[in-house]
PDB file of N, CA and C in Angstrom:
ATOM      1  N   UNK A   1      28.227  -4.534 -15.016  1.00  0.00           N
ATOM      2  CA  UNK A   1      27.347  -5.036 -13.970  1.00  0.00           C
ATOM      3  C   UNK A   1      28.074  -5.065 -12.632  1.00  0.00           C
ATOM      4  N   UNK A   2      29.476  -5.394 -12.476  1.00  0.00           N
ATOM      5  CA  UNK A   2      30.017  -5.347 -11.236  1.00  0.00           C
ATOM      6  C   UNK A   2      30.159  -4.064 -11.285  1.00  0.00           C
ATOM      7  N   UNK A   3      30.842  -3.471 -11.956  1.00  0.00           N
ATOM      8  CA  UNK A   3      30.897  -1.478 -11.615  1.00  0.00           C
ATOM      9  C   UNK A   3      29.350  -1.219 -10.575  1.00  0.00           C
ATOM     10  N   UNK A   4      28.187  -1.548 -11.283  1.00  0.00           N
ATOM     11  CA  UNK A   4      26.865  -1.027 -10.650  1.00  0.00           C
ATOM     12  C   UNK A   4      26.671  -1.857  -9.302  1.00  0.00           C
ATOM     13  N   UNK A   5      27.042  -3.121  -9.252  1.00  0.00           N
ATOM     14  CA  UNK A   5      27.013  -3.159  -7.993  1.00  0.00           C
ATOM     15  C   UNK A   5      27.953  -3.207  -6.671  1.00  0.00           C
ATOM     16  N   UNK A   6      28.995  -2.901  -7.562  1.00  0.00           N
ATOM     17  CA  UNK A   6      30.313  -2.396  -6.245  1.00  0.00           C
ATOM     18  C   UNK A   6      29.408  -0.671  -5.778  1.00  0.00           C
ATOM     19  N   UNK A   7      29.090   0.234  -7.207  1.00  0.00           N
ATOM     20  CA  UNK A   7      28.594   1.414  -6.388  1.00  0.00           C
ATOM     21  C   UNK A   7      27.395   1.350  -5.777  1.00  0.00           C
ATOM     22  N   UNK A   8      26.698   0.158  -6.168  1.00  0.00           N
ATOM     23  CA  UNK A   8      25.157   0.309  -4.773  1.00  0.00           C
ATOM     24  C   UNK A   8      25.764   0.276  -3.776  1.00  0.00           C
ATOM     25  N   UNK A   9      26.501  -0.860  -3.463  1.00  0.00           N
ATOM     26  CA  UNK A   9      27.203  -1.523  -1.993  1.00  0.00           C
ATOM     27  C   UNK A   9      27.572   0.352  -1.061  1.00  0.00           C
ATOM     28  N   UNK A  10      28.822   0.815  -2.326  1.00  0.00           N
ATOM     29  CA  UNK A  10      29.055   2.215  -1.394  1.00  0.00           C
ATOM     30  C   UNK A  10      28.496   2.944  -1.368  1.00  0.00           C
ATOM     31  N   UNK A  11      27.252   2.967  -1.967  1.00  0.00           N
ATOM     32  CA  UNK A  11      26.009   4.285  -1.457  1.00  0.00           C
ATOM     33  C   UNK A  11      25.211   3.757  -0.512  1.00  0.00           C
ATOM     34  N   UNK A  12      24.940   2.544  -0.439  1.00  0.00           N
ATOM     35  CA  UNK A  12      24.168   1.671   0.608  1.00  0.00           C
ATOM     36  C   UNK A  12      25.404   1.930   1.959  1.00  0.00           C
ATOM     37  N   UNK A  13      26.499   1.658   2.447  1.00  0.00           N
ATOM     38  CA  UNK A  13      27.678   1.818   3.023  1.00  0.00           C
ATOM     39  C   UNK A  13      27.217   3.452   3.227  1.00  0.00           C
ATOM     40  N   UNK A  14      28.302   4.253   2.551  1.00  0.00           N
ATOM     41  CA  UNK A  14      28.506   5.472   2.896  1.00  0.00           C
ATOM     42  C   UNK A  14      27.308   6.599   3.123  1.00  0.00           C
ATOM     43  N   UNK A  15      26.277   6.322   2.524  1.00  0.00           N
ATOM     44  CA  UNK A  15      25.156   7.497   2.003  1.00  0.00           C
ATOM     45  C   UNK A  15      24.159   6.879   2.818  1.00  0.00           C
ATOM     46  N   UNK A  16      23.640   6.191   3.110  1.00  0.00           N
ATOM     47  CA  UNK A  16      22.195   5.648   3.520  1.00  0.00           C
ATOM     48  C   UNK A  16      22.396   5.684   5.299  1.00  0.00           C
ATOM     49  N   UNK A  17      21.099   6.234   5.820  1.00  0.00           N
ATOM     50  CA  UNK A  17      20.851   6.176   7.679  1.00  0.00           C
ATOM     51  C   UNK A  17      19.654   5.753   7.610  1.00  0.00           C
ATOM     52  N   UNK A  18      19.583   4.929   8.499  1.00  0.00           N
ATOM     53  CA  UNK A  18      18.745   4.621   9.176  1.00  0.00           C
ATOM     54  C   UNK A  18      17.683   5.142  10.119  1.00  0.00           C
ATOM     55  N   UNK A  19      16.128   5.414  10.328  1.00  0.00           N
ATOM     56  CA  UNK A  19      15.937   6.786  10.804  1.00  0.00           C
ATOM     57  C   UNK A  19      15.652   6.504  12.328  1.00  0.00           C
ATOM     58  N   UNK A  20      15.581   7.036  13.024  1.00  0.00           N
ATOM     59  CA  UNK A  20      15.536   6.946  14.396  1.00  0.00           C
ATOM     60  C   UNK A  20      14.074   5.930  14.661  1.00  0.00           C
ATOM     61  N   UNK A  21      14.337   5.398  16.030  1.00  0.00           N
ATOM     62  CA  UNK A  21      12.811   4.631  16.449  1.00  0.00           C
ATOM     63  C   UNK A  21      11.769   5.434  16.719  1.00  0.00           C
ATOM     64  N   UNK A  22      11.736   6.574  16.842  1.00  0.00           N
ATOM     65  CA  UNK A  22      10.781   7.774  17.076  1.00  0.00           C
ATOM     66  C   UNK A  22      10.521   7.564  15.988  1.00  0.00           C
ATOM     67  N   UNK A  23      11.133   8.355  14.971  1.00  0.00           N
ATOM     68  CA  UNK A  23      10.710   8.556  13.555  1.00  0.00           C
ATOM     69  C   UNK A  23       9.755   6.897  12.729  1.00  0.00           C
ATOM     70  N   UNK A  24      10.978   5.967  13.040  1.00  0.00           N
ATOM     71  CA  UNK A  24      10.375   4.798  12.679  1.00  0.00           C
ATOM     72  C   UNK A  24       8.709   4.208  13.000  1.00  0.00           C
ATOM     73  N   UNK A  25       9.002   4.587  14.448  1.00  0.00           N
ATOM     74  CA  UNK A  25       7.516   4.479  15.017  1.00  0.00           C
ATOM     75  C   UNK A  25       6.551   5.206  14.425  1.00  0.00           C
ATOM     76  N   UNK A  26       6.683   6.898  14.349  1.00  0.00           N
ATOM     77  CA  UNK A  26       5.435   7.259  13.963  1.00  0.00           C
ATOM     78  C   UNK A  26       5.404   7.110  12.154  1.00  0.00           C
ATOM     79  N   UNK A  27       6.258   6.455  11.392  1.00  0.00           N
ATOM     80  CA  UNK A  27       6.171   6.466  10.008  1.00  0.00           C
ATOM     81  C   UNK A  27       5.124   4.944   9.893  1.00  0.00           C
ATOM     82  N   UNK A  28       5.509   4.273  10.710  1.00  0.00           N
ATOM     83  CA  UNK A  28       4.779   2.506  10.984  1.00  0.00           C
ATOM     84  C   UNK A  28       3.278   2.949  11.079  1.00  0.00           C
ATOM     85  N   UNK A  29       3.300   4.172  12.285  1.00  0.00           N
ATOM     86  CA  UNK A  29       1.720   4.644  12.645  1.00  0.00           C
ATOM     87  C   UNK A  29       1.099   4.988  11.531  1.00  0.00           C
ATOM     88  N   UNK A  30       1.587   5.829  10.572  1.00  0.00           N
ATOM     89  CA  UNK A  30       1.180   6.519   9.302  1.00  0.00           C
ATOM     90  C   UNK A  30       0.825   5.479   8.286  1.00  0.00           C
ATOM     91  N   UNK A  31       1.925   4.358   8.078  1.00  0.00           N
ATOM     92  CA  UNK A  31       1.405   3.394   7.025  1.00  0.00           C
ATOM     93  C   UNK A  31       0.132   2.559   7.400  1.00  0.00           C
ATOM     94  N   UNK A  32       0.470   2.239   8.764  1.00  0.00           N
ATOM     95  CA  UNK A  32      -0.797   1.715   8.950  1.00  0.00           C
ATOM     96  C   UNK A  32      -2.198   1.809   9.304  1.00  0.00           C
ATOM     97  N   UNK A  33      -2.498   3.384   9.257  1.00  0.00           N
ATOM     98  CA  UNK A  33      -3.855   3.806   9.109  1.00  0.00           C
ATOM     99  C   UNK A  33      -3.773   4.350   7.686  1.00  0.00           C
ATOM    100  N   UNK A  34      -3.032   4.151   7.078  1.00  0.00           N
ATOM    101  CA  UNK A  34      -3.224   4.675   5.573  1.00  0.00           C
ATOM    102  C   UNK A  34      -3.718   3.380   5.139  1.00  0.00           C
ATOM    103  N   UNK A  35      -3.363   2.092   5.801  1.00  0.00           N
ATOM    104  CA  UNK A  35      -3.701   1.243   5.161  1.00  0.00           C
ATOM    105  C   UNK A  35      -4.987   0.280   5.567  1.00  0.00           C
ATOM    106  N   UNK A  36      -5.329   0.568   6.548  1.00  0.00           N
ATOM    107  CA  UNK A  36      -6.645   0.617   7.395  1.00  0.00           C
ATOM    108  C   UNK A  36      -7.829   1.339   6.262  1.00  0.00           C
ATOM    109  N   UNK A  37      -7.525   2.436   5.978  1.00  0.00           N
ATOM    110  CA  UNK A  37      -8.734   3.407   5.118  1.00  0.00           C
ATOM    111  C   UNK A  37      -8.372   2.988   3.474  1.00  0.00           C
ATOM    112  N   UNK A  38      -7.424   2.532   3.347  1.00  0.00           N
ATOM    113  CA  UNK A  38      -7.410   1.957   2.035  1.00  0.00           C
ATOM    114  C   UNK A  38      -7.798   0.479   1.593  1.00  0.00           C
ATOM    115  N   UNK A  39      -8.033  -0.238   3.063  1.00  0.00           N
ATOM    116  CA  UNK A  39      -8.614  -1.522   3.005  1.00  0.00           C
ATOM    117  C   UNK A  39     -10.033  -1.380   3.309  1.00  0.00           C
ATOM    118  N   UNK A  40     -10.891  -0.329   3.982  1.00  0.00           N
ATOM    119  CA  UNK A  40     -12.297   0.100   3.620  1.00  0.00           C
ATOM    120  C   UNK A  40     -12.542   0.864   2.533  1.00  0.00           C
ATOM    121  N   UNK A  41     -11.804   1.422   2.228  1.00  0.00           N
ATOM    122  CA  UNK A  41     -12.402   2.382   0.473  1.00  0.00           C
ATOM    123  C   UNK A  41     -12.657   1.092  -0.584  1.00  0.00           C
ATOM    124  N   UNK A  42     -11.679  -0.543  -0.562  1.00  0.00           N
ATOM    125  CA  UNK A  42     -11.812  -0.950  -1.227  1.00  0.00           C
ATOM    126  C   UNK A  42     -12.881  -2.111  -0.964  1.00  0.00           C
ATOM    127  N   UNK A  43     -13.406  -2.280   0.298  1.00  0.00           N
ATOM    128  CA  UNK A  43     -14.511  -3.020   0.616  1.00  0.00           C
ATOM    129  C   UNK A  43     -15.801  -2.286   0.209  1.00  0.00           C
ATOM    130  N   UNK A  44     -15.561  -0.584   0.483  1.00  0.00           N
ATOM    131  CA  UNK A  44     -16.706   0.014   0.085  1.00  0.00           C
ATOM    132  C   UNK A  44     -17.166  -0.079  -1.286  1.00  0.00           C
ATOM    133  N   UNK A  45     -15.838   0.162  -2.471  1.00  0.00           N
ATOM    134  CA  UNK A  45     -16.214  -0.041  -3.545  1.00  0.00           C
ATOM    135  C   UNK A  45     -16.397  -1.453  -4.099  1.00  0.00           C
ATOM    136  N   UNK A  46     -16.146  -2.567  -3.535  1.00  0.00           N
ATOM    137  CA  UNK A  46     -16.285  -3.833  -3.901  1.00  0.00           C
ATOM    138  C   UNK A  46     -17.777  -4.222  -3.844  1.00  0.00           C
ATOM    139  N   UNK A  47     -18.152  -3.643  -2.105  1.00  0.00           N
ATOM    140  CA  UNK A  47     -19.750  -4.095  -2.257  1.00  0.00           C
ATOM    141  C   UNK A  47     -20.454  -3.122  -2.990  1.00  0.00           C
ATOM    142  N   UNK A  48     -20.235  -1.823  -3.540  1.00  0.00           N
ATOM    143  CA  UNK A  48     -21.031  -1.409  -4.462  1.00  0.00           C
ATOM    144  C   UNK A  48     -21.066  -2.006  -5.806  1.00  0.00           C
ATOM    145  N   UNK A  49     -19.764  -2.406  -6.283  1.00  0.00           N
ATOM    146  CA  UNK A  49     -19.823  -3.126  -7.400  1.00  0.00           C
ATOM    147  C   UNK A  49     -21.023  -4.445  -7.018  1.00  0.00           C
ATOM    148  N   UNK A  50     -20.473  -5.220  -6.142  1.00  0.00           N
ATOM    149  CA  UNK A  50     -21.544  -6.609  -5.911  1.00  0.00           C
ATOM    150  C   UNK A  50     -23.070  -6.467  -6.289  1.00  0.00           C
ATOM    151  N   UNK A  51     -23.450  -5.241  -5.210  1.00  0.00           N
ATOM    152  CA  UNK A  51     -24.760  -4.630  -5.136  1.00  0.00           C
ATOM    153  C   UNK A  51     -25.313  -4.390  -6.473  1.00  0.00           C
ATOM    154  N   UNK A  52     -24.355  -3.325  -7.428  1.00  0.00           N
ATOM    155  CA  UNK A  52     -24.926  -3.028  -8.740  1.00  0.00           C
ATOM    156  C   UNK A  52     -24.868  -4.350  -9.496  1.00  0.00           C
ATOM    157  N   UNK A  53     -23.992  -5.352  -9.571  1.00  0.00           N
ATOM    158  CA  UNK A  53     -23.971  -6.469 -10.265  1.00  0.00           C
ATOM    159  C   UNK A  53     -25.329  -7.047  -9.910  1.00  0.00           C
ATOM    160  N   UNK A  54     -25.543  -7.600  -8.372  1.00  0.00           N
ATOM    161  CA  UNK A  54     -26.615  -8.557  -8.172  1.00  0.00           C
ATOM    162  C   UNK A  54     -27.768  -7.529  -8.911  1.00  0.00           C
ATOM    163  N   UNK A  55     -28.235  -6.277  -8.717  1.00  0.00           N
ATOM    164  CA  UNK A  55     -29.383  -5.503  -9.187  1.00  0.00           C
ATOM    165  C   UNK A  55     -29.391  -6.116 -10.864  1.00  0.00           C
ATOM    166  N   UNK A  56     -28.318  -5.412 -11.433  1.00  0.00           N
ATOM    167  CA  UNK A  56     -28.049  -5.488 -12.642  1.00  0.00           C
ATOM    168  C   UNK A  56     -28.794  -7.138 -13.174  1.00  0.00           C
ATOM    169  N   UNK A  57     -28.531  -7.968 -13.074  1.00  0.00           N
ATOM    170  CA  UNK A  57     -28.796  -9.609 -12.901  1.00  0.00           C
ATOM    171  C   UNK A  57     -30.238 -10.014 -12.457  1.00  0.00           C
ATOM    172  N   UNK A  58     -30.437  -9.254 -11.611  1.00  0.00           N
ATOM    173  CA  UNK A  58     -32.690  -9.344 -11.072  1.00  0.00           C
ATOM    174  C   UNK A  58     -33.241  -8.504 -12.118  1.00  0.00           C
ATOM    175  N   UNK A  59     -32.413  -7.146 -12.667  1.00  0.00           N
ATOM    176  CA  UNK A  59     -33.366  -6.544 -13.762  1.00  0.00           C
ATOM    177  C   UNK A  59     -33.559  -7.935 -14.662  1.00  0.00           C
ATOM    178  N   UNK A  60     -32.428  -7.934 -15.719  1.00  0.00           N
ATOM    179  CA  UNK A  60     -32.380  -8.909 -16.342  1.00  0.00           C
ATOM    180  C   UNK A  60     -32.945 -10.141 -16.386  1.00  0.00           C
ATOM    181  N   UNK A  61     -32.889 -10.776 -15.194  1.00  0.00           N
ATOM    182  CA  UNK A  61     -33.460 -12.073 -15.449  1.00  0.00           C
ATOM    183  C   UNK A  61     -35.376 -12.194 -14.877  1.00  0.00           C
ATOM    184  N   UNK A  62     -35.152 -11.174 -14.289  1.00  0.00           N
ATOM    185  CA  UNK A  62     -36.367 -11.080 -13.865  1.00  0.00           C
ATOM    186  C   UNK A  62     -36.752 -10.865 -12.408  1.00  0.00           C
TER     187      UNK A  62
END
């Protein structure tokens, strides 16, 4: 267990960069309209579920 984490430390250390604020910026832009359309796909499918539930429930009960 110390072997594995003395070698994270030197791949984290030696191997790993950091990416530029350009890059950073437009990767921030990207997550967050990915996550914009993935927070309406799941409102869209939520109120269809609702919709078919409430229908589903007026057949039924009357």
């Amino acid at each position: 267990m110390v072997t594995y984490i003395k070698e994270s430390y030197e791949e984290l250390k030696n191997h790993v960069t950091l990416p530029s604020r350009a890059e950073a910026s437009n990767l921030m832009v990207i997550v967050a309209v990915f996550s914009i359309l993935f927070a309406l796909a799941t409102w869209g499918v939520d109120s269809l579920f609702s919709k078919l539930i409430q229908y589903y429930f007026n057949a039924l009960i009357g």
